[in-house]
PDB file of N, CA and C in Angstrom:
ATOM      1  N   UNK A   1      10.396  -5.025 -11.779  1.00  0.00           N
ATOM      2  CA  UNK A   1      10.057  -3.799 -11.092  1.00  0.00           C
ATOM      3  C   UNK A   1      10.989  -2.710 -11.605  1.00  0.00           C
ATOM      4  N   UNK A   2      10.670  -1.755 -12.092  1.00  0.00           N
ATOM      5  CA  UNK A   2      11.980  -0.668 -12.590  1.00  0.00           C
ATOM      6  C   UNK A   2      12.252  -0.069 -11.067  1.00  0.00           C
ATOM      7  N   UNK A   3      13.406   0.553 -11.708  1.00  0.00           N
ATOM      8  CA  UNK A   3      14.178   0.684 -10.621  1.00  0.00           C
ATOM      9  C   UNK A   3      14.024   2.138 -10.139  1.00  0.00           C
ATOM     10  N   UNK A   4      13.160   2.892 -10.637  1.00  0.00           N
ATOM     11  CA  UNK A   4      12.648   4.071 -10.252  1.00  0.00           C
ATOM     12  C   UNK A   4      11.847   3.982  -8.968  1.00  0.00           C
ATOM     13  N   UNK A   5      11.134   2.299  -8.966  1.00  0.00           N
ATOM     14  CA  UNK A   5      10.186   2.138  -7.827  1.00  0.00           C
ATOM     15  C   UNK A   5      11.082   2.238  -6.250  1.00  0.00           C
ATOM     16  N   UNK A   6      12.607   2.125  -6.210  1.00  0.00           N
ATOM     17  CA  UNK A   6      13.236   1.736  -5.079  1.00  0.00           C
ATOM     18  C   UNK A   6      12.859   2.969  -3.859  1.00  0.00           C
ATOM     19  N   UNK A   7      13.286   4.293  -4.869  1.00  0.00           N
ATOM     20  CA  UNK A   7      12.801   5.181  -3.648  1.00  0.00           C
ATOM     21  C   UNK A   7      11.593   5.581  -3.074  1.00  0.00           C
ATOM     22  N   UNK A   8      10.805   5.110  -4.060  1.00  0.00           N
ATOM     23  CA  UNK A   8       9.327   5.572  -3.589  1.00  0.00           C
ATOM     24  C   UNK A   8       8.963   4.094  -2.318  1.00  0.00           C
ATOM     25  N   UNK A   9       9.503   3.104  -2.672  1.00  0.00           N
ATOM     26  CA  UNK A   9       9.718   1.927  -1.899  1.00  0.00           C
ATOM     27  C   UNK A   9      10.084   1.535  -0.816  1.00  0.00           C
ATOM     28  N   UNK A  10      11.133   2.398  -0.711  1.00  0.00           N
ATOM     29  CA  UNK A  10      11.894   3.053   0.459  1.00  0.00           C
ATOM     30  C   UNK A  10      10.953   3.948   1.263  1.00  0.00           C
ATOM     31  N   UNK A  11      10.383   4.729   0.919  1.00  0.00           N
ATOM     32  CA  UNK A  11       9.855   5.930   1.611  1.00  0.00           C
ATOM     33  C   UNK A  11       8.137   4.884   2.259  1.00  0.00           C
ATOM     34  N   UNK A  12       7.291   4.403   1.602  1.00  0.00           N
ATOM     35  CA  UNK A  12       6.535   3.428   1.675  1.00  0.00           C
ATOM     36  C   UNK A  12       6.654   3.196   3.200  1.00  0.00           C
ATOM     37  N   UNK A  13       7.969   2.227   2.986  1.00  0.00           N
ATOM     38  CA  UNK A  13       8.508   1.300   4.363  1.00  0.00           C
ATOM     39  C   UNK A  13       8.764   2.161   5.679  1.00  0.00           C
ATOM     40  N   UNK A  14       9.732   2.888   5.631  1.00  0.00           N
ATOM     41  CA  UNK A  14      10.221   3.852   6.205  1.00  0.00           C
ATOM     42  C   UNK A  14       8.643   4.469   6.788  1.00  0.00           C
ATOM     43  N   UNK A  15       7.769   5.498   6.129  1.00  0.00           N
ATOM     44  CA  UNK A  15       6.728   6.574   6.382  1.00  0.00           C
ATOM     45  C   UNK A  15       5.542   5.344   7.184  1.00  0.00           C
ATOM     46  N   UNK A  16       5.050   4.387   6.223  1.00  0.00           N
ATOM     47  CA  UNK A  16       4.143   3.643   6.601  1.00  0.00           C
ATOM     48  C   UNK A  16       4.104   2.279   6.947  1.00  0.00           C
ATOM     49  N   UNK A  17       5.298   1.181   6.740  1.00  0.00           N
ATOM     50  CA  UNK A  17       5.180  -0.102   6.849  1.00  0.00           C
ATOM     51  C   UNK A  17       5.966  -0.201   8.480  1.00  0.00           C
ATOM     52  N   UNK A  18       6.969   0.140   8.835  1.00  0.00           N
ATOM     53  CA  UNK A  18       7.750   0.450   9.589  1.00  0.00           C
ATOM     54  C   UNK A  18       7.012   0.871  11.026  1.00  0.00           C
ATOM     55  N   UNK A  19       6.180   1.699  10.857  1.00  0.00           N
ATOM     56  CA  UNK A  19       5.060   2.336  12.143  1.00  0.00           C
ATOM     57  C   UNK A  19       4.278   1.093  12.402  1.00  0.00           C
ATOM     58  N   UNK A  20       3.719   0.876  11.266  1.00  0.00           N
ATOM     59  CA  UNK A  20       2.516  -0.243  11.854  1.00  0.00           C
ATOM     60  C   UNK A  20       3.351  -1.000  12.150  1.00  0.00           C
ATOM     61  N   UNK A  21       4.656  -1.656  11.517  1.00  0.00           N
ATOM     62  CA  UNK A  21       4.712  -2.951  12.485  1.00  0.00           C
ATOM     63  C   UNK A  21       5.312  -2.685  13.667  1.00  0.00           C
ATOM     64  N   UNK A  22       5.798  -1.486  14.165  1.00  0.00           N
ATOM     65  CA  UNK A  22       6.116  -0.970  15.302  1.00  0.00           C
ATOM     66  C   UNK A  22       4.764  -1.250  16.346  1.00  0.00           C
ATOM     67  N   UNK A  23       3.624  -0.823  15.829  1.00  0.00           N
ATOM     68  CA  UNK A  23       2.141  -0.517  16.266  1.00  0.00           C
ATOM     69  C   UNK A  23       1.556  -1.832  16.567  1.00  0.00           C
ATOM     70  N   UNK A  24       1.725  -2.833  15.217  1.00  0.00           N
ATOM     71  CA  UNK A  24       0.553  -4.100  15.219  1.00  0.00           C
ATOM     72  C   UNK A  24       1.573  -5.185  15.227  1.00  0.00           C
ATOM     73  N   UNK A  25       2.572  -4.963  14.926  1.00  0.00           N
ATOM     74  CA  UNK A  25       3.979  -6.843  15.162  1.00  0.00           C
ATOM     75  C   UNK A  25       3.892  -6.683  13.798  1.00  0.00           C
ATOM     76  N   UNK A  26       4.010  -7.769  13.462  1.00  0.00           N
ATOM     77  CA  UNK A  26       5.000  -8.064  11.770  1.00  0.00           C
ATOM     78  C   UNK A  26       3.660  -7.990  10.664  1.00  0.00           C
ATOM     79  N   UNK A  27       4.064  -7.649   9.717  1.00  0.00           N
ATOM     80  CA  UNK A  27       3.186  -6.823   8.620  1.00  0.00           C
ATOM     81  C   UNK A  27       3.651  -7.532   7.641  1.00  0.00           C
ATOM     82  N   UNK A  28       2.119  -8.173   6.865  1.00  0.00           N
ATOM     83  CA  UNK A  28       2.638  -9.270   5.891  1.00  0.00           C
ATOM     84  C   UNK A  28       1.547  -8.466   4.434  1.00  0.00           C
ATOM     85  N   UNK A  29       2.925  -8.597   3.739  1.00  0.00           N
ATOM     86  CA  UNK A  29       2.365  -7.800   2.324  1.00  0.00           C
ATOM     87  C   UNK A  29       1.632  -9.248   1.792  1.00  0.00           C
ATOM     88  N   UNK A  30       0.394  -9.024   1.017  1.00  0.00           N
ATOM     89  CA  UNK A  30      -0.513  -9.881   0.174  1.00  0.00           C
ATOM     90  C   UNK A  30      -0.004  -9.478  -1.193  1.00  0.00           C
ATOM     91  N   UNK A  31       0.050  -8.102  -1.320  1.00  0.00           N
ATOM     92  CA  UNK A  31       0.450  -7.496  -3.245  1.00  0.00           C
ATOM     93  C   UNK A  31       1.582  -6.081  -2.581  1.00  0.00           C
ATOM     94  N   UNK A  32       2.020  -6.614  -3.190  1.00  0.00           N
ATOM     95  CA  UNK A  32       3.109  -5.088  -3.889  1.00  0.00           C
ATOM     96  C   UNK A  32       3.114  -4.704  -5.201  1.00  0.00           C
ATOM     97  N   UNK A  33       4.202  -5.043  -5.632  1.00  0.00           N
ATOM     98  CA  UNK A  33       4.434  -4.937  -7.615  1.00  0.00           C
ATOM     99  C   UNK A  33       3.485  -5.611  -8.031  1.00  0.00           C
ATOM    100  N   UNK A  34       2.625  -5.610  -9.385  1.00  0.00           N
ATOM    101  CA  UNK A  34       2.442  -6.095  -9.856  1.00  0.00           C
ATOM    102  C   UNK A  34       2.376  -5.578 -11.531  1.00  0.00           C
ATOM    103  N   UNK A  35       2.648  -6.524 -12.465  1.00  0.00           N
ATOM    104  CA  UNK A  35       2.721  -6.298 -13.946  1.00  0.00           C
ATOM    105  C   UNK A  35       1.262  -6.003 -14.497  1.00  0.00           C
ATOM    106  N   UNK A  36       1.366  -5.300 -15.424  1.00  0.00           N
ATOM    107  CA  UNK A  36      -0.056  -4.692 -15.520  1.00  0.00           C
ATOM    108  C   UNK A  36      -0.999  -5.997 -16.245  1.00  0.00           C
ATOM    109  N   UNK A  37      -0.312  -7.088 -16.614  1.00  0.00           N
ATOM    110  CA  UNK A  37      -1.030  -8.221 -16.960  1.00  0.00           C
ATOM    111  C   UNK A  37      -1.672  -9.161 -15.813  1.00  0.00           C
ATOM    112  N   UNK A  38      -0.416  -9.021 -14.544  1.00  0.00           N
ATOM    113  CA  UNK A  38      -1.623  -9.676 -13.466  1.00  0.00           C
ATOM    114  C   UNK A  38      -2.507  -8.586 -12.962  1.00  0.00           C
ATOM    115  N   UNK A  39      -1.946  -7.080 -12.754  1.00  0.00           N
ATOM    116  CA  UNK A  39      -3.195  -6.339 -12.034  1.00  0.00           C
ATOM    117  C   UNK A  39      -4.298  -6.717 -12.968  1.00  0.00           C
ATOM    118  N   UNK A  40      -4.500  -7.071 -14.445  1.00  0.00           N
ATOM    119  CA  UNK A  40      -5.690  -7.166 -14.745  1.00  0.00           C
ATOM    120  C   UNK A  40      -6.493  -8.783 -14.225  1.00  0.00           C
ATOM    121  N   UNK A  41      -5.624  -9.496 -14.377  1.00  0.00           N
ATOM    122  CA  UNK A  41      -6.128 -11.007 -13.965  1.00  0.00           C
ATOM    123  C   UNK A  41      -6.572 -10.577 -12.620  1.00  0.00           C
ATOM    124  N   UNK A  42      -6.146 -10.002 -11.713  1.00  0.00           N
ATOM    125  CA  UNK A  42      -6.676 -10.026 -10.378  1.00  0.00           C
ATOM    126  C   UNK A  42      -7.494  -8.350 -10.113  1.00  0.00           C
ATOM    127  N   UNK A  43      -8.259  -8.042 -11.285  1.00  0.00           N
ATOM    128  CA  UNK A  43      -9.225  -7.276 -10.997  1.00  0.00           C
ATOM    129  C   UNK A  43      -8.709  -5.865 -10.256  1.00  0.00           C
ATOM    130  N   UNK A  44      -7.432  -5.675 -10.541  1.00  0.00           N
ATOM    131  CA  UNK A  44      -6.937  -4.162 -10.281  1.00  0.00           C
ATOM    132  C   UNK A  44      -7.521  -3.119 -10.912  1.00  0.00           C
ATOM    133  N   UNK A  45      -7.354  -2.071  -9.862  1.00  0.00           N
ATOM    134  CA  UNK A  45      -8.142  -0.611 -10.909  1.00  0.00           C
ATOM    135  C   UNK A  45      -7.399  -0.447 -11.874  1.00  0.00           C
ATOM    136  N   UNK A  46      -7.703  -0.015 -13.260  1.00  0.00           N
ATOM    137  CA  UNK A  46      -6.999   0.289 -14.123  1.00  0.00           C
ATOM    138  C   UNK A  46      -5.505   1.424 -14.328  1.00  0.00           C
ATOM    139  N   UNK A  47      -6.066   2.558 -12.885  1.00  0.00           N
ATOM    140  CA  UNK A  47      -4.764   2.802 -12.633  1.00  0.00           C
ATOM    141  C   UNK A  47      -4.261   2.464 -11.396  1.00  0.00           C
ATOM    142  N   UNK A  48      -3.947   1.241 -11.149  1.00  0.00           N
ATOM    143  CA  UNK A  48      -3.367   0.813  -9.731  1.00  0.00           C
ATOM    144  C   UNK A  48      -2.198   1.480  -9.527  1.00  0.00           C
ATOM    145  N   UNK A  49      -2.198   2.038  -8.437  1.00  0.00           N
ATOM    146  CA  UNK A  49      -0.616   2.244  -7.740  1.00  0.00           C
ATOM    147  C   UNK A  49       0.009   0.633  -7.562  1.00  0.00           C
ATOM    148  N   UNK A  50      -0.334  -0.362  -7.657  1.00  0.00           N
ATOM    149  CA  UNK A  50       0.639  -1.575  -7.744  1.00  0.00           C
ATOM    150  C   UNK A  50       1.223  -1.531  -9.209  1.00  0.00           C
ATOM    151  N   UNK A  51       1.143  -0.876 -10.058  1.00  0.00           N
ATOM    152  CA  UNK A  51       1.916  -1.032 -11.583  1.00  0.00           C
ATOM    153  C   UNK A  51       2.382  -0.088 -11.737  1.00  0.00           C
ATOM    154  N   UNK A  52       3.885  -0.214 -11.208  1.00  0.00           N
ATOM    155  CA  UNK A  52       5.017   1.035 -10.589  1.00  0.00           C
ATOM    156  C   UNK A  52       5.563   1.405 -11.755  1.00  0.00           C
ATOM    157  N   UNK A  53       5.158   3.002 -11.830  1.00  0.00           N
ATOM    158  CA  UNK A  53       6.151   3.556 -12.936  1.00  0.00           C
ATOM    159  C   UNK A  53       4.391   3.969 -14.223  1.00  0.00           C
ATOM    160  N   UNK A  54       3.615   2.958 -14.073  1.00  0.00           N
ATOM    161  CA  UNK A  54       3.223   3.019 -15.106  1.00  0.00           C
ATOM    162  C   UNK A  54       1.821   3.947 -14.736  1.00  0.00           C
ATOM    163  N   UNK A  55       1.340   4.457 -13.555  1.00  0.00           N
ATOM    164  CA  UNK A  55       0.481   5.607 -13.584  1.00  0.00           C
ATOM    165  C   UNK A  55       1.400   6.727 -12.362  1.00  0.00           C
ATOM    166  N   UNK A  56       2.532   7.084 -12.784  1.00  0.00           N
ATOM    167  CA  UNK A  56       2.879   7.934 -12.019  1.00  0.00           C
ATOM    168  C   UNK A  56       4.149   7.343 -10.983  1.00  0.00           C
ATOM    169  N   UNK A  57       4.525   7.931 -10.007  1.00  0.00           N
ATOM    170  CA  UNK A  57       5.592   7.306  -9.040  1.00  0.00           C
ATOM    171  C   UNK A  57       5.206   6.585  -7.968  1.00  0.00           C
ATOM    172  N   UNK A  58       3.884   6.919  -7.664  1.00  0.00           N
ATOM    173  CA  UNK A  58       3.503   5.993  -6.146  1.00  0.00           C
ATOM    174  C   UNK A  58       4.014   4.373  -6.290  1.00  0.00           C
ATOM    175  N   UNK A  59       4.013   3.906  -4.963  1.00  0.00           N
ATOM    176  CA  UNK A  59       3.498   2.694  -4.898  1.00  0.00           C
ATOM    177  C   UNK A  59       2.956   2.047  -3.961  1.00  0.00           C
ATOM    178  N   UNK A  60       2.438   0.988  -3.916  1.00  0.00           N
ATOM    179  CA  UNK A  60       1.534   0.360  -3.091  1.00  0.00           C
ATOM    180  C   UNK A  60       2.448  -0.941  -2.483  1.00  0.00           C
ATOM    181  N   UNK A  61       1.333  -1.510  -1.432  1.00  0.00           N
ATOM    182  CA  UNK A  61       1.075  -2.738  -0.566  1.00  0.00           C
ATOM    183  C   UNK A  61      -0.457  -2.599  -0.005  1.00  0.00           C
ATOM    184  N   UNK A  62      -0.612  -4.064  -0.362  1.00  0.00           N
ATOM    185  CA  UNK A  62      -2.066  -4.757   0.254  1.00  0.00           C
ATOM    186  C   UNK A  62      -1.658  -5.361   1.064  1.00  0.00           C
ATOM    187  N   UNK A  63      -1.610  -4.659   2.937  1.00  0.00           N
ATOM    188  CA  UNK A  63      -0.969  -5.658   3.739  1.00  0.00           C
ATOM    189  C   UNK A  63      -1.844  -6.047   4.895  1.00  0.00           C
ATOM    190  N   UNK A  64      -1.735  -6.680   5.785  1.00  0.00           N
ATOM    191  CA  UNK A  64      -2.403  -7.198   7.143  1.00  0.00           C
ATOM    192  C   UNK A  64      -1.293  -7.476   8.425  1.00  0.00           C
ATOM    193  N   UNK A  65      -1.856  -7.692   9.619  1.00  0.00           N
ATOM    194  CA  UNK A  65      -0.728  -7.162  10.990  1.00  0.00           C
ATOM    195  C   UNK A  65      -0.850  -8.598  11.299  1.00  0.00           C
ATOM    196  N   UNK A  66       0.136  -8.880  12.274  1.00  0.00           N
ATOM    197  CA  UNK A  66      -0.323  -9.922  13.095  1.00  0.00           C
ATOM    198  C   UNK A  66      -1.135  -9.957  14.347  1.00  0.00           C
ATOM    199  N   UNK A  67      -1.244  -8.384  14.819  1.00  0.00           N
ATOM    200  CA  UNK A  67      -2.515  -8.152  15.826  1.00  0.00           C
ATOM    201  C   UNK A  67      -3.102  -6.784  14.619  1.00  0.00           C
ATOM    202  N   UNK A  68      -4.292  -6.725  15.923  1.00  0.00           N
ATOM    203  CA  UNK A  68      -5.069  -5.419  15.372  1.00  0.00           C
ATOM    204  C   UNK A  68      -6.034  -5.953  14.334  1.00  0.00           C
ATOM    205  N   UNK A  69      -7.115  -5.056  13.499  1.00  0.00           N
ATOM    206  CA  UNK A  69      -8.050  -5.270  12.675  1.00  0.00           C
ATOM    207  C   UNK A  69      -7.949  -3.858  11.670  1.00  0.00           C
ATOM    208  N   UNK A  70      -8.093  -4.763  10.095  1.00  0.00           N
ATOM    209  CA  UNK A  70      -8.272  -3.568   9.237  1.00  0.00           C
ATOM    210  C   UNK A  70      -8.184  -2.693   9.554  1.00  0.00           C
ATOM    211  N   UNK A  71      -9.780  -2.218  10.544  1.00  0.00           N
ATOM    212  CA  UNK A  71     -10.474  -1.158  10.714  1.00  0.00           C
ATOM    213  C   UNK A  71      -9.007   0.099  11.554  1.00  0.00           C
ATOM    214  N   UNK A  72      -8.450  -0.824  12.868  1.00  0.00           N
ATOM    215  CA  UNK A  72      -7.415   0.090  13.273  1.00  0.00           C
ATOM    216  C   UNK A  72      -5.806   0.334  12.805  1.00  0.00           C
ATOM    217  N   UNK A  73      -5.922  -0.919  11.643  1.00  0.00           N
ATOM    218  CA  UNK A  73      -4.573  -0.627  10.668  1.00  0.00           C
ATOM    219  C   UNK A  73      -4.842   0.504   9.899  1.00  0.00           C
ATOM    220  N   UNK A  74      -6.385   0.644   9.330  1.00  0.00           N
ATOM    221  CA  UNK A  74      -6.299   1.957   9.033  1.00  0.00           C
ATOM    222  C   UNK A  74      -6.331   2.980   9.131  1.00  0.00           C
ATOM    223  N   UNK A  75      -7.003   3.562  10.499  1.00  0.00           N
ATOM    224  CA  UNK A  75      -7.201   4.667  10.967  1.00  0.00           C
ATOM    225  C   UNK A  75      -5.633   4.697  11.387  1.00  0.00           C
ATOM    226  N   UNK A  76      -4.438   4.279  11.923  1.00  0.00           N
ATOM    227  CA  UNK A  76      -3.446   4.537  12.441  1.00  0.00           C
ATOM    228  C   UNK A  76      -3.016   4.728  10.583  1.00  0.00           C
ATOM    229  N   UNK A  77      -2.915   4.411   9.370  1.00  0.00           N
ATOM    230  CA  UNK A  77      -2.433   4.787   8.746  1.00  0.00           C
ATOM    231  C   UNK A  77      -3.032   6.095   8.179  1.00  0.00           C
ATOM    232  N   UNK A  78      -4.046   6.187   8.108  1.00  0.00           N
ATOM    233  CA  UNK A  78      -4.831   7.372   7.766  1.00  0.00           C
ATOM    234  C   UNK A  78      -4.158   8.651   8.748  1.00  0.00           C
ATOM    235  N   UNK A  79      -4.186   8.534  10.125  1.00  0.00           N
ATOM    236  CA  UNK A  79      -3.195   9.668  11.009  1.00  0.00           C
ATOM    237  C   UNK A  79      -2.098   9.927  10.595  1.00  0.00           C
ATOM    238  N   UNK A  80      -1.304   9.094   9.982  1.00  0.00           N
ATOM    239  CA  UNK A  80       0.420   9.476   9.121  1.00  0.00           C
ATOM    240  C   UNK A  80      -0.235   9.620   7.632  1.00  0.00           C
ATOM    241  N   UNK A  81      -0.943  10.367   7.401  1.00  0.00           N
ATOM    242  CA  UNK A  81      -1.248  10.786   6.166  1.00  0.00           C
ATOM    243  C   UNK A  81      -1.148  10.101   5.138  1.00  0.00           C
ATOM    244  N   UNK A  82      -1.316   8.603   4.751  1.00  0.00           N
ATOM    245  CA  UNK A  82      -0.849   7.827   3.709  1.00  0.00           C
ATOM    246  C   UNK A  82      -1.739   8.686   2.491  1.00  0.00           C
ATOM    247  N   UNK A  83      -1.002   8.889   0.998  1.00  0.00           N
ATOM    248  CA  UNK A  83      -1.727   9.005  -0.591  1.00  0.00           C
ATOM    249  C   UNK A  83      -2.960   8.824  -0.256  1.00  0.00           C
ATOM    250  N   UNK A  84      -3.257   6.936  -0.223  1.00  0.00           N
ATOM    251  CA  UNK A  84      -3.881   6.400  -0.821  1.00  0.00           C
ATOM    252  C   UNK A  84      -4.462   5.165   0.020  1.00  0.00           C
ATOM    253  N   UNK A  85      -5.556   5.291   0.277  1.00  0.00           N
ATOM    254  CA  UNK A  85      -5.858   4.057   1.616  1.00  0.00           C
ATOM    255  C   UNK A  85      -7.010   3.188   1.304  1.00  0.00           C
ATOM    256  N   UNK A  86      -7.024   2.235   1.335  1.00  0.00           N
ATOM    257  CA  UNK A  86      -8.010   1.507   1.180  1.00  0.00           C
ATOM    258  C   UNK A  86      -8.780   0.540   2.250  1.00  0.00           C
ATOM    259  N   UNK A  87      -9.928   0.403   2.737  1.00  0.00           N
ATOM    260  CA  UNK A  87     -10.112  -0.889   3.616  1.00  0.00           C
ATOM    261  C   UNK A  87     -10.458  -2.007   3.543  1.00  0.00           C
ATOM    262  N   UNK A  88     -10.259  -3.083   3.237  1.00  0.00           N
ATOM    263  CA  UNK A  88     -10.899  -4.384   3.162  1.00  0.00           C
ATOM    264  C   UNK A  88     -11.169  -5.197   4.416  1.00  0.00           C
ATOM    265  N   UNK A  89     -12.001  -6.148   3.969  1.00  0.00           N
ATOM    266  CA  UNK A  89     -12.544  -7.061   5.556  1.00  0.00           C
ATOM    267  C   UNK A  89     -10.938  -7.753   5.997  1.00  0.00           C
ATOM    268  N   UNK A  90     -10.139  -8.306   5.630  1.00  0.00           N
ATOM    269  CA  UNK A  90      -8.934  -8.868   5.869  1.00  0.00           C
ATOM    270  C   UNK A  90      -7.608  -8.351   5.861  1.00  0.00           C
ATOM    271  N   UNK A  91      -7.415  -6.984   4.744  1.00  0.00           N
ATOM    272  CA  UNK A  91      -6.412  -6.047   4.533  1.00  0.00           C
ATOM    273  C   UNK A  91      -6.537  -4.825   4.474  1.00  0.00           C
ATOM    274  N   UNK A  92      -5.634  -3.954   4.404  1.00  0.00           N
ATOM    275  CA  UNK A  92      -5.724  -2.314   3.851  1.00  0.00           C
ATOM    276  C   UNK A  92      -5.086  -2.407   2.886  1.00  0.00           C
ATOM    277  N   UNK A  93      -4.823  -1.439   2.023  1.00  0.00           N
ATOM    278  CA  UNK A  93      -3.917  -0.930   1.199  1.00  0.00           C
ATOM    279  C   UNK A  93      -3.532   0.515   1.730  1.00  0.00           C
ATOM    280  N   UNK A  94      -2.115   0.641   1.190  1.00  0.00           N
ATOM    281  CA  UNK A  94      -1.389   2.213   1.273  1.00  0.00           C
ATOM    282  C   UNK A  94      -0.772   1.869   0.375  1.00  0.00           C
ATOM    283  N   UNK A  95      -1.029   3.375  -0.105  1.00  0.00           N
ATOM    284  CA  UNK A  95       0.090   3.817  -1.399  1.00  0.00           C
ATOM    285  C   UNK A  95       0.426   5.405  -0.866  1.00  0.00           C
ATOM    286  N   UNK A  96       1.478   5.331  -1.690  1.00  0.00           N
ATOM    287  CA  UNK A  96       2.152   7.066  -1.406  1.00  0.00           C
ATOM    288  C   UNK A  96       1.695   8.115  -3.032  1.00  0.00           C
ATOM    289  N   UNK A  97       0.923   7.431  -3.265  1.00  0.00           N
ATOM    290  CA  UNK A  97       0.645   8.826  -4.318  1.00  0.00           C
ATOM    291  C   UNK A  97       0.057  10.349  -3.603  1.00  0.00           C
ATOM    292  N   UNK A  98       0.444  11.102  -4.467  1.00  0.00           N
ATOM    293  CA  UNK A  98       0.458  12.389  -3.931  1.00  0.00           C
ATOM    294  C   UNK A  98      -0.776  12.831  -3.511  1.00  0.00           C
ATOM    295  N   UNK A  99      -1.863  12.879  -4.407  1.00  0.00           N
ATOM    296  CA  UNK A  99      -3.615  12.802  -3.941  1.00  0.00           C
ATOM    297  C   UNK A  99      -3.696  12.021  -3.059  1.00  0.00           C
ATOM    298  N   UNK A 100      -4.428  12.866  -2.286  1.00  0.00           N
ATOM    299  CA  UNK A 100      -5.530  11.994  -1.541  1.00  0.00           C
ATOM    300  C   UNK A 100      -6.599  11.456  -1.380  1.00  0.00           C
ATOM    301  N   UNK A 101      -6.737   9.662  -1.609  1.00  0.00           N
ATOM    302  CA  UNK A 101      -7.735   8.547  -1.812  1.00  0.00           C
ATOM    303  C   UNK A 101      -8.021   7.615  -0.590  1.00  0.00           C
ATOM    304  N   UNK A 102      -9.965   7.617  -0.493  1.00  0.00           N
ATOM    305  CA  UNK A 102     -10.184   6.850   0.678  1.00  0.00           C
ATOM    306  C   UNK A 102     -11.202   6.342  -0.470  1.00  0.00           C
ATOM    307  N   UNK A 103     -10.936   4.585   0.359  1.00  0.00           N
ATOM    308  CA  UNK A 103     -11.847   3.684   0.271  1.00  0.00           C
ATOM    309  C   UNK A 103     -12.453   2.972   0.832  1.00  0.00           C
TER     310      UNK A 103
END
C-alpha cells in the first residue's frame, strides 16, 4: 500500500467507517487495498478507488454492519456525503474521491 494512502485512510475511517459503526455495531471490511493485478482477477472497474495512488488519492472499502441492511448503510452514508457509493445485495462501498458517484 504506498504510504500516501495513510491519510486519505485516516480520513475514510474517521468521516465514514467510524459513524456507521457508531450507527450499525462493528463494520467488517470485505476489500480495501487492492493491487491492480487482483482488482483485475476480481472484476474491479478499471479505475477502482481500491488501487490507491494509482487513479488519484481516494480510497475505498467494500464493507457490511453487523445490524442494519445495505439499503440503510447506504443512505446513512450517502447523508455524510461519501465521493463515491456503491450498493450491493450484501455490501456498500465508500470511497472519498472528490466526484460524486452513485451506484
Amino acid at each position: 500500500m504506498p504510504s500516501e494512502a495513510i491519510g486519505p485512510l485516516r480520513a475514510l475511517c474517521v468521516r465514514y467507517l467510524e459513524p456507521l459503526r457508531e450507527e450499525f455495531g462493528p463494520v467488517h471490511v470485505n476489500s480495501g487495498h487492492r493491487s491492480l493485478e487482483w482488482n483485475r482477477k476480481v472484476g474491479g472497474a478499471p479505475a477502482s478507488q481500491h488501487v490507491y495512488g494509482r487513479f488519484g488519492y481516494g480510497v475505498a472499502a467494500d464493507v457490511r454492519c453487523q445490524r442494519g441492511t445495505p439499503t440503510a448503510w447506504y443512505r446513512f452514508l450517502d447523508r455524510r456525503d461519501a465521493g463515491g457509493l456503491g450498493l450491493y445485495d450484501a455490501w456498500v462501498h465508500v470511497d472519498n474521491r472528490v466526484q460524486r458517484a452513485r451506484w
